[in-house]
N, C-alpha and C. Protein backbone atom coordinates (compact mmCIF):
# COMPACT_ATOMS: atom_id res chain seq x y z
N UNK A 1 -35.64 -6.99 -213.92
CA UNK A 1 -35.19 -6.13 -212.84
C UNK A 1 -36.19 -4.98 -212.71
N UNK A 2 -36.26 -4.80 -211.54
CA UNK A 2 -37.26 -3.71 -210.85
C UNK A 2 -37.06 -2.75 -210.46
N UNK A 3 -37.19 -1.27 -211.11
CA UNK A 3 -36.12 -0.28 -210.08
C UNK A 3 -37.35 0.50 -209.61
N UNK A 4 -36.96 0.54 -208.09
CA UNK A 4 -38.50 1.55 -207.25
C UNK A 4 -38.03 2.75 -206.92
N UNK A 5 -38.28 3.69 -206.14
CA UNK A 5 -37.80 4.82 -205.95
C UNK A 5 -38.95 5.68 -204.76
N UNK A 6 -38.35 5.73 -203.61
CA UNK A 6 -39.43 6.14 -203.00
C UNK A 6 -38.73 7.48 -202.28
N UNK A 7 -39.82 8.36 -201.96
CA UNK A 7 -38.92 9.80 -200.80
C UNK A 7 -40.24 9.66 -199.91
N UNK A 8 -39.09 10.30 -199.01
CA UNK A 8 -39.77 10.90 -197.46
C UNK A 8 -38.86 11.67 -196.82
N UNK A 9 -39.91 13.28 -196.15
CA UNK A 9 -39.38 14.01 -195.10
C UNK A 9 -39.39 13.64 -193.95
N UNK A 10 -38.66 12.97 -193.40
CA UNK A 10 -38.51 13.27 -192.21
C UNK A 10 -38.21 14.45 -190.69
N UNK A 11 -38.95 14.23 -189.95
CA UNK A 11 -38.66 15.55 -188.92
C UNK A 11 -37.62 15.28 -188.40
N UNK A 12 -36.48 15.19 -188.41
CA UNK A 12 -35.33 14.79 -187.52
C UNK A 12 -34.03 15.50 -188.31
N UNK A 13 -33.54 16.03 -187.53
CA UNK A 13 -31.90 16.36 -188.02
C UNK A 13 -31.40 15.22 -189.07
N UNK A 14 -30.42 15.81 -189.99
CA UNK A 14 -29.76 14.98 -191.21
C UNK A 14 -28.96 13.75 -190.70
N UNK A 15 -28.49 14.00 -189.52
CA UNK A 15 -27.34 13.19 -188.68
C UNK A 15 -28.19 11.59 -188.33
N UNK A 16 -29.67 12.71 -187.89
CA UNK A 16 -30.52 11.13 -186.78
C UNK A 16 -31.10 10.52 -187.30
N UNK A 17 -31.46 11.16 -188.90
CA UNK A 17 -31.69 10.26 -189.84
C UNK A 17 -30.88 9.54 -190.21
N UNK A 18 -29.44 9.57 -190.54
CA UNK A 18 -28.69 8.79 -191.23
C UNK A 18 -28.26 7.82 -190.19
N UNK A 19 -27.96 8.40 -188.58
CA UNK A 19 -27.03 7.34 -188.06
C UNK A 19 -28.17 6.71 -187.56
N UNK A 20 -29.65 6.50 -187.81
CA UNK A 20 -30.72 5.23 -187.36
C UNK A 20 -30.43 4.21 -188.52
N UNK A 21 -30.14 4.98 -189.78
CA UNK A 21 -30.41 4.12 -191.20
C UNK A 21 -29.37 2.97 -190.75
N UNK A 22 -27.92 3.65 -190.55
CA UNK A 22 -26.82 2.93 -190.12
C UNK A 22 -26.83 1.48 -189.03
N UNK A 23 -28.03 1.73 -188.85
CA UNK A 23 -28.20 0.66 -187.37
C UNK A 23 -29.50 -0.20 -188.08
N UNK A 24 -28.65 -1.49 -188.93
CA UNK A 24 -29.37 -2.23 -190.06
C UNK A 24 -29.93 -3.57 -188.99
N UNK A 25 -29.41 -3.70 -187.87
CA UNK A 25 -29.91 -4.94 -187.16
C UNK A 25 -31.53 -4.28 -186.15
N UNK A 26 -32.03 -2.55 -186.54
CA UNK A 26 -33.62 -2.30 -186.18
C UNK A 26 -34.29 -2.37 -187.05
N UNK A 27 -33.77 -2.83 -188.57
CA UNK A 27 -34.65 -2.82 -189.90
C UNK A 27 -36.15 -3.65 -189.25
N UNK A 28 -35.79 -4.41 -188.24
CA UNK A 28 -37.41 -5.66 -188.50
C UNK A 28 -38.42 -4.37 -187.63
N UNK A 29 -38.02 -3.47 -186.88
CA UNK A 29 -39.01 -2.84 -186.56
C UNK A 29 -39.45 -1.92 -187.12
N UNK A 30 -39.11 -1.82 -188.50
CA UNK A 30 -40.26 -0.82 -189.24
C UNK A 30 -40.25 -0.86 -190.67
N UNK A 31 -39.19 -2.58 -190.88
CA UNK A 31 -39.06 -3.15 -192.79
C UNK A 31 -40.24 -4.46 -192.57
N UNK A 32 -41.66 -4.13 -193.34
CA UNK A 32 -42.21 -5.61 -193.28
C UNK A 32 -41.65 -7.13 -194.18
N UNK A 33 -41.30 -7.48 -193.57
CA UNK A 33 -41.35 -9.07 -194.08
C UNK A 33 -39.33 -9.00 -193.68
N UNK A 34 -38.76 -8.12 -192.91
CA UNK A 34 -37.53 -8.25 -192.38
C UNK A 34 -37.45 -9.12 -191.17
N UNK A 35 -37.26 -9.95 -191.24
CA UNK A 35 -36.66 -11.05 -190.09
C UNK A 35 -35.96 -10.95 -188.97
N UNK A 36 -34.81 -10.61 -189.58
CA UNK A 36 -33.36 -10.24 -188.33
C UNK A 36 -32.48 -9.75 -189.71
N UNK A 37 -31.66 -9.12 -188.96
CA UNK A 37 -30.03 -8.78 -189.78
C UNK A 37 -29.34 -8.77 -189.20
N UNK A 38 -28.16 -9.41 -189.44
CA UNK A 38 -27.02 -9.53 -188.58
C UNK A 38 -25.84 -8.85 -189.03
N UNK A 39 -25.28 -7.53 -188.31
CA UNK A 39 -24.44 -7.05 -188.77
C UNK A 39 -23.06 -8.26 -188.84
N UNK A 40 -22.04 -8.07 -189.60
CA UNK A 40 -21.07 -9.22 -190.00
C UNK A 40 -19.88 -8.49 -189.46
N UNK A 41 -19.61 -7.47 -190.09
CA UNK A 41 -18.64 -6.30 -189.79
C UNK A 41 -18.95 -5.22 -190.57
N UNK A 42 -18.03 -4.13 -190.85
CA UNK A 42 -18.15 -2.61 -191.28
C UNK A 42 -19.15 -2.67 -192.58
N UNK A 43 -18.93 -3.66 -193.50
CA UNK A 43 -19.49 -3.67 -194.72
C UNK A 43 -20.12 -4.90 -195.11
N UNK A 44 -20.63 -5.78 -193.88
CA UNK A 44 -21.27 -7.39 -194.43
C UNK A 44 -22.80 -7.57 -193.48
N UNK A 45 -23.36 -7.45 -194.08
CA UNK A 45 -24.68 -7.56 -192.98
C UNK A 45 -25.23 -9.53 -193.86
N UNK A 46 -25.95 -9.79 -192.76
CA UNK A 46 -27.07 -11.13 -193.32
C UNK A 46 -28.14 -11.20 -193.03
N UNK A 47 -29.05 -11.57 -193.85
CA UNK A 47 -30.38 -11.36 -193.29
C UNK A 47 -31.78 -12.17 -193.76
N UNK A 48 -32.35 -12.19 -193.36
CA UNK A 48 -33.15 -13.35 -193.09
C UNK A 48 -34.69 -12.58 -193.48
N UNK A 49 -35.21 -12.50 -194.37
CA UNK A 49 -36.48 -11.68 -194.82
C UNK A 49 -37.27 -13.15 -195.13
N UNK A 50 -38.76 -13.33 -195.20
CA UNK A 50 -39.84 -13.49 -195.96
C UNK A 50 -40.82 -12.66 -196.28
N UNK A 51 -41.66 -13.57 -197.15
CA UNK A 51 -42.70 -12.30 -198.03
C UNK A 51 -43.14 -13.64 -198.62
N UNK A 52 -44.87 -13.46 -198.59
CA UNK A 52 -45.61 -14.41 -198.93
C UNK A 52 -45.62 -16.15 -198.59
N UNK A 53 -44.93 -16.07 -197.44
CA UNK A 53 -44.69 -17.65 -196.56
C UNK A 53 -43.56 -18.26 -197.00
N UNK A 54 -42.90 -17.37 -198.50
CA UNK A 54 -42.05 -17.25 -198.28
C UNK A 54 -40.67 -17.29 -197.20
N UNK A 55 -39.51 -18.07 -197.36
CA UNK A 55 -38.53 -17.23 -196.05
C UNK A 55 -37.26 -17.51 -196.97
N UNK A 56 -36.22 -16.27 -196.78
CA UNK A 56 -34.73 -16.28 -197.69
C UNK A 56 -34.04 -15.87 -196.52
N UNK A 57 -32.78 -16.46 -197.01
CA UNK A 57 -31.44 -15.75 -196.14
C UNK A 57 -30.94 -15.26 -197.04
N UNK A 58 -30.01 -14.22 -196.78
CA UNK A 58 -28.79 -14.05 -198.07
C UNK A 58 -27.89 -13.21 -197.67
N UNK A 59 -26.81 -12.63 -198.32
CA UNK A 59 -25.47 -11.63 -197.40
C UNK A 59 -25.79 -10.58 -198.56
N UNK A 60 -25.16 -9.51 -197.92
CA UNK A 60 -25.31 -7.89 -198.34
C UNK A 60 -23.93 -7.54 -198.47
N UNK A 61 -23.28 -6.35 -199.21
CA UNK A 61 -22.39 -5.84 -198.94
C UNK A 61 -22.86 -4.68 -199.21
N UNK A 62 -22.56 -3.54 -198.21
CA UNK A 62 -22.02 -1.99 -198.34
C UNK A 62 -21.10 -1.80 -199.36
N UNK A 63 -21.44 -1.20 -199.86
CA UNK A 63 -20.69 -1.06 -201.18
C UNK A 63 -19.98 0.71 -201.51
N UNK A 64 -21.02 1.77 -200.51
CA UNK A 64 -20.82 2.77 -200.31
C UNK A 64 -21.44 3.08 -199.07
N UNK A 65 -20.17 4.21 -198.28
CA UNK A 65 -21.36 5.09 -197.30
C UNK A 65 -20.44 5.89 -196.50
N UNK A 66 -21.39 6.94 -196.78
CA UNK A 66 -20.90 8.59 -196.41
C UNK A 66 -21.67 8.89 -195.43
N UNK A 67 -21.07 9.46 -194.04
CA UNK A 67 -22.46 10.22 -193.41
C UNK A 67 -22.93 11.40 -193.96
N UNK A 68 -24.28 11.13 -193.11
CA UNK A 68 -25.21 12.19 -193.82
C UNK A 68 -25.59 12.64 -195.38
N UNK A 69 -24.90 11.24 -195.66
CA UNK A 69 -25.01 11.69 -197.29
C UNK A 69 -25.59 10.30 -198.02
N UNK A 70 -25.20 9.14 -197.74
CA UNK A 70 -25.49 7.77 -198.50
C UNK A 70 -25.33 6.62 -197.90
N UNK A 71 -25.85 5.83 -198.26
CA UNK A 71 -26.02 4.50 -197.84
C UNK A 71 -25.97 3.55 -199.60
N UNK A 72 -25.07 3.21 -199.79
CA UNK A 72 -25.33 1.75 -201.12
C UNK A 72 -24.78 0.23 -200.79
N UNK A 73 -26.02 -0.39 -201.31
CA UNK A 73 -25.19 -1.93 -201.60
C UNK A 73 -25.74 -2.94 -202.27
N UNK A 74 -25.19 -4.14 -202.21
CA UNK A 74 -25.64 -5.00 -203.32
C UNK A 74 -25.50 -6.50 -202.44
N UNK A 75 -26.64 -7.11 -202.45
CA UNK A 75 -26.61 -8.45 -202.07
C UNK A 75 -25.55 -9.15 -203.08
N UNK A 76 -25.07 -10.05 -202.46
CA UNK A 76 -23.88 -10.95 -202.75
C UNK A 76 -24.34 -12.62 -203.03
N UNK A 77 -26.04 -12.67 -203.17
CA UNK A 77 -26.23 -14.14 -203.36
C UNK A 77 -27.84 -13.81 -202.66
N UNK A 78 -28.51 -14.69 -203.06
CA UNK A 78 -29.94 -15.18 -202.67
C UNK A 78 -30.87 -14.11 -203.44
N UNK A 79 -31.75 -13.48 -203.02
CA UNK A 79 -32.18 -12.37 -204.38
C UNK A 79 -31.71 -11.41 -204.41
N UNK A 80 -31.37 -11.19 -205.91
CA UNK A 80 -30.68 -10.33 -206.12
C UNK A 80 -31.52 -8.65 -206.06
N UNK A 81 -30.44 -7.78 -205.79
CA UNK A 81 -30.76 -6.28 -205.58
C UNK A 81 -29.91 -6.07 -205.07
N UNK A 82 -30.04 -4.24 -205.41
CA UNK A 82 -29.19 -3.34 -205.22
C UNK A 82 -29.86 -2.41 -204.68
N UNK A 83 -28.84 -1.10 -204.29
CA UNK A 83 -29.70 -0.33 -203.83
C UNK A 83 -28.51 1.42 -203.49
N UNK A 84 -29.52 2.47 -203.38
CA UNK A 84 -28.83 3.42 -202.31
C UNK A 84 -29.94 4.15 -201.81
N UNK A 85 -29.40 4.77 -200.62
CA UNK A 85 -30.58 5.23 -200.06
C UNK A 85 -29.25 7.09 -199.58
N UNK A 86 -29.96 7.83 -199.94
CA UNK A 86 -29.16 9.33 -199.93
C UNK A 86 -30.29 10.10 -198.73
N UNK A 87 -29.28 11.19 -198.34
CA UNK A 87 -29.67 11.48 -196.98
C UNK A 87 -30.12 13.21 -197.66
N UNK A 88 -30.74 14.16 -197.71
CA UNK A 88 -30.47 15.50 -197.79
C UNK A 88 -31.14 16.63 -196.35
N UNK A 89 -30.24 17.60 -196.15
CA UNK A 89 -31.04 18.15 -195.15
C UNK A 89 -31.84 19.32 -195.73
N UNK A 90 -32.82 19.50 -195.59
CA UNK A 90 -33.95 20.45 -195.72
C UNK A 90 -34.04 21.60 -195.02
N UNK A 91 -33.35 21.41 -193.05
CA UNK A 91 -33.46 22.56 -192.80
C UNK A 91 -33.10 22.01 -191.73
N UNK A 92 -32.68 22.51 -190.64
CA UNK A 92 -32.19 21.89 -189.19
C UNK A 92 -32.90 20.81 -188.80
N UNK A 93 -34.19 20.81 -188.98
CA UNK A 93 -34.76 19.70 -187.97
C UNK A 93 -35.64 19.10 -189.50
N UNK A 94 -35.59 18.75 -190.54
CA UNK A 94 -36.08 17.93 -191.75
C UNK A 94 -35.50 17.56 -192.63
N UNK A 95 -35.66 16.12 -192.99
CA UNK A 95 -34.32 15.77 -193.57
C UNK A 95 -35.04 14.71 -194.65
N UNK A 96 -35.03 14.79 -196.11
CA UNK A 96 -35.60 14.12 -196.89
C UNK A 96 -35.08 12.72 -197.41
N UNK A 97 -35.29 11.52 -197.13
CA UNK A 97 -34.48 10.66 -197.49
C UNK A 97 -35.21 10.05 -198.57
N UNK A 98 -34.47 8.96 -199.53
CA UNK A 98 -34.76 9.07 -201.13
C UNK A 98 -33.78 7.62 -201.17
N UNK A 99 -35.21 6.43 -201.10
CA UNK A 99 -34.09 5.13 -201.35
C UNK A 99 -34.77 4.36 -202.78
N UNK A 100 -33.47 4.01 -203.28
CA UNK A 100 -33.72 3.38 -204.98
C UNK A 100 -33.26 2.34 -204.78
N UNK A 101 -33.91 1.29 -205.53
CA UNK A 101 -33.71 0.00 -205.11
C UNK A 101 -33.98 -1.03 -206.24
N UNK A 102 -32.88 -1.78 -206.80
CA UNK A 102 -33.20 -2.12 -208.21
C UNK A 102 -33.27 -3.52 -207.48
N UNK A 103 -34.32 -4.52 -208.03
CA UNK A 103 -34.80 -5.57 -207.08
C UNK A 103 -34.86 -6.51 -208.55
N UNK A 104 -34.45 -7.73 -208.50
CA UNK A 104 -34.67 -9.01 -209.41
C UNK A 104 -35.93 -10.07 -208.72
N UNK A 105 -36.91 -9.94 -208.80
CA UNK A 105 -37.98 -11.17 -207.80
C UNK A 105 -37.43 -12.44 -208.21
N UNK A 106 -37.23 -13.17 -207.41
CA UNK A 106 -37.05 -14.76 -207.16
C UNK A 106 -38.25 -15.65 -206.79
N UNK A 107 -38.77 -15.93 -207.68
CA UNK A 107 -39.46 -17.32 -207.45
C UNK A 107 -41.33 -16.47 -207.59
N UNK A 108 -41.96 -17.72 -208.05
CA UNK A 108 -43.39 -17.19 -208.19
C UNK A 108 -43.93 -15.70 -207.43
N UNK A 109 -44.03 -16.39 -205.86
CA UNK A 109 -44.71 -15.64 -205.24
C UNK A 109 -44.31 -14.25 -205.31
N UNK A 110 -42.67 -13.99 -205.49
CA UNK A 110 -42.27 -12.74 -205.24
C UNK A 110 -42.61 -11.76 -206.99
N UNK A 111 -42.61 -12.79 -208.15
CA UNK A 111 -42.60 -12.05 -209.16
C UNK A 111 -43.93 -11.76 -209.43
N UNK A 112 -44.77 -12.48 -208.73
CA UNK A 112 -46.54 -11.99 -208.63
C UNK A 112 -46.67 -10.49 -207.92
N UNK A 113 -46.19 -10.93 -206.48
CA UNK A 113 -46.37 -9.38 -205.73
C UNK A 113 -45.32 -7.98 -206.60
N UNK A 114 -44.32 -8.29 -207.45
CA UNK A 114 -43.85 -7.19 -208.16
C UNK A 114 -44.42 -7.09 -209.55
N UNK A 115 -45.41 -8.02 -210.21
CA UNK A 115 -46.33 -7.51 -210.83
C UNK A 115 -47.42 -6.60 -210.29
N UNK A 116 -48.01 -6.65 -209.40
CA UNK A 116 -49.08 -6.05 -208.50
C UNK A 116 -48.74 -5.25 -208.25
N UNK A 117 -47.57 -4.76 -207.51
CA UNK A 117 -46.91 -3.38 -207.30
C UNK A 117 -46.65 -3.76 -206.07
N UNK A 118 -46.94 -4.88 -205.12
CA UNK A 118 -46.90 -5.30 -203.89
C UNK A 118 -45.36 -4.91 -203.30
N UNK A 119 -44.27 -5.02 -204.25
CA UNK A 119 -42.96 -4.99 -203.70
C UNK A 119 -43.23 -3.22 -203.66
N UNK A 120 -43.51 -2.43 -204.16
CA UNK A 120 -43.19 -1.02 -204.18
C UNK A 120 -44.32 -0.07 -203.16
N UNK A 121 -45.35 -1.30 -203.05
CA UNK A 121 -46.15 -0.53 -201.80
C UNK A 121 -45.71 -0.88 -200.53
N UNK A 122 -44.72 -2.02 -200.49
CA UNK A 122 -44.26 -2.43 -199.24
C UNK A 122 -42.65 -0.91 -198.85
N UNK A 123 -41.92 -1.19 -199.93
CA UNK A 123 -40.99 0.30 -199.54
C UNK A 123 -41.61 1.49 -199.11
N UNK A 124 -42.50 1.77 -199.97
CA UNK A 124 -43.05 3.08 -199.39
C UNK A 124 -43.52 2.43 -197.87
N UNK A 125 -44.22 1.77 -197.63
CA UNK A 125 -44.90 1.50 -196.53
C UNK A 125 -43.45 0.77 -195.40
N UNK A 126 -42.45 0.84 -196.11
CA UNK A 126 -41.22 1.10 -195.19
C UNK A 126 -40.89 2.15 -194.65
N UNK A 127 -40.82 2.49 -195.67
CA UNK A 127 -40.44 4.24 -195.35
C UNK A 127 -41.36 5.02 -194.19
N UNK A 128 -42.47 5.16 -194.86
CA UNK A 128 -43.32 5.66 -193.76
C UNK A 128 -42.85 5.06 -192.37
N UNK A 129 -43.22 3.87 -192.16
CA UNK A 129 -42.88 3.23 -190.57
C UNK A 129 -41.51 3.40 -190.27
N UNK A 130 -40.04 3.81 -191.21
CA UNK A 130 -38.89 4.22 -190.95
C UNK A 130 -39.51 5.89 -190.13
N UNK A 131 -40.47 6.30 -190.35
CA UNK A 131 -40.40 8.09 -189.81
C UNK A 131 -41.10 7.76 -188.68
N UNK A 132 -42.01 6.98 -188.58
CA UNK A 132 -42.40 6.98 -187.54
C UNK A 132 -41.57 6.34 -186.34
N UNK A 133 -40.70 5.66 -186.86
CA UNK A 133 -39.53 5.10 -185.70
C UNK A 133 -38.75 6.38 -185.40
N UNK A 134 -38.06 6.79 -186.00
CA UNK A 134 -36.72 7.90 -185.62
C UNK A 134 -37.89 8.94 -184.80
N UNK A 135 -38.98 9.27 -185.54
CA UNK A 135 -39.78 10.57 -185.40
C UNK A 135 -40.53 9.98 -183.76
N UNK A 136 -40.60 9.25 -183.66
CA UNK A 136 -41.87 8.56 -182.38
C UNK A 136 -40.26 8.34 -180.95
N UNK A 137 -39.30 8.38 -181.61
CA UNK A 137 -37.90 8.40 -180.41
C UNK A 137 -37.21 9.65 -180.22
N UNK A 138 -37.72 10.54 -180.81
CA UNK A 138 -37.60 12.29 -180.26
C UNK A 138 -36.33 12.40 -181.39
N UNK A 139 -35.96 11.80 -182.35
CA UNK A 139 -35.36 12.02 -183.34
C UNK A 139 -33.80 11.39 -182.47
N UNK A 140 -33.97 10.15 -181.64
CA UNK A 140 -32.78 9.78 -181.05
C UNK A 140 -32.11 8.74 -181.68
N UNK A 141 -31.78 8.71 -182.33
CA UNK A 141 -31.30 7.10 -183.02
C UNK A 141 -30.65 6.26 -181.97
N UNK A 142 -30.91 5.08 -182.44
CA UNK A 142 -30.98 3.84 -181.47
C UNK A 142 -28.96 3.57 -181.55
N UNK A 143 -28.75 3.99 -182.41
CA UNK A 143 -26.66 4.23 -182.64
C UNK A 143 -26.41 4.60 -183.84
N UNK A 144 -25.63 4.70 -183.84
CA UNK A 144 -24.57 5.24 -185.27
C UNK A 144 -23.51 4.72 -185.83
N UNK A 145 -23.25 4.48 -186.77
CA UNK A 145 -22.06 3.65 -187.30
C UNK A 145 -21.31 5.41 -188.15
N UNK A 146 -20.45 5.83 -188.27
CA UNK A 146 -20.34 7.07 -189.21
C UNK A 146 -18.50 6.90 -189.68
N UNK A 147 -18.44 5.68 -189.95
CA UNK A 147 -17.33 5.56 -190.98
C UNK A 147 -17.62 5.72 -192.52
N UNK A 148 -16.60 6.05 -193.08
CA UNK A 148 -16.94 5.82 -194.41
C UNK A 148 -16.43 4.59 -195.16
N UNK A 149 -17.01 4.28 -196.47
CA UNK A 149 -16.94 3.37 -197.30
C UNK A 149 -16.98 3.83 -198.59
N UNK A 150 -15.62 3.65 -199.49
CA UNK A 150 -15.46 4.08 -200.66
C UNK A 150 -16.18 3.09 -201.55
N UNK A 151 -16.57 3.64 -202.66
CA UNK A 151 -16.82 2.18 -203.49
C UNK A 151 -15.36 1.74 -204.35
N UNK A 152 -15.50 0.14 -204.65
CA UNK A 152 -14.21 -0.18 -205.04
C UNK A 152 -14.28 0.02 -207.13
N UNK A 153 -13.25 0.02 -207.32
CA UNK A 153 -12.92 0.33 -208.98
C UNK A 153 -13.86 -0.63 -209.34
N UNK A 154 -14.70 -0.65 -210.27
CA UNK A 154 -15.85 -0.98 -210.97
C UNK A 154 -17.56 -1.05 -210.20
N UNK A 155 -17.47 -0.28 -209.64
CA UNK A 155 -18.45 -0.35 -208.50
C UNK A 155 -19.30 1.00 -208.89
């Protein structure tokens, strides 16, 4: 298991950061090797990633989420990982977000690129293209989901 850990300021209010994060079916325009995601309902997304000619499907669950404060979850089958991604505001208009992501590689190609560091230059190099999305749309998020999600007893 792989745990990465990446931050970034973003220029955008705490809100337009979090309610873009919330809107998991724009991940392919700024997650490389993200496919599609299909939201399921409140707490089930699916999604369809490759990496290295690679291609996986697999289901997600939300496991936590607070606005303006968190995002967690844990795939439910295909490679395994976890994750949260926490929101903080910095100051009206900058907002630092901070996603950890404990990742198991499946199969050659993927446990090569997380020897190399390939899986942890690709998050950061998420991240970045996450600021340039919210930041390049005047800090408008594309929607918002802002229910919450408790985590359940052993979670």
């Amino acid at each position: 298991m792989t745990t990465i850990t990446e931050t970034i300021d973003v220029d955008v209010d705490v809100s337009a950061a979090y309610d873009q994060w919330t809107q998991f079916e724009s991940f392919p325009y700024f997650m490389e090797g993200v496919q599609d995601i299909r939201q399921v309902d409140d707490t089930h997304t699916h999604w369809r990633v490759g990496f290295g000619g690679a291609s996986r499907e697999f289901d997600a669950t939300i496991t936590e989420q607070h606005p303006d404060e968190r995002v967690a979850w844990r795939s439910d089958n295909g490679p395994t990982h976890a994750g949260v991604v926490t929101f903080h505001r910095l100051d009206d208009t900058t907002t630092r977000i901070t996603a950890q992501m404990d990742i198991d590689p499946e199969g050659f190609v993927e446990k090569v690129g997380d020897r190399f560091g390939i899986v942890e230059n690709r998050v950061k190099g998420d991240m970045s293209r996450f600021k340039q999305f919210i930041e390049g749309r005047g800090g408008q998020p594309t929607g918002a989901w802002r229910g919450d999600v408790n985590p359940s007893p052993g979670h």
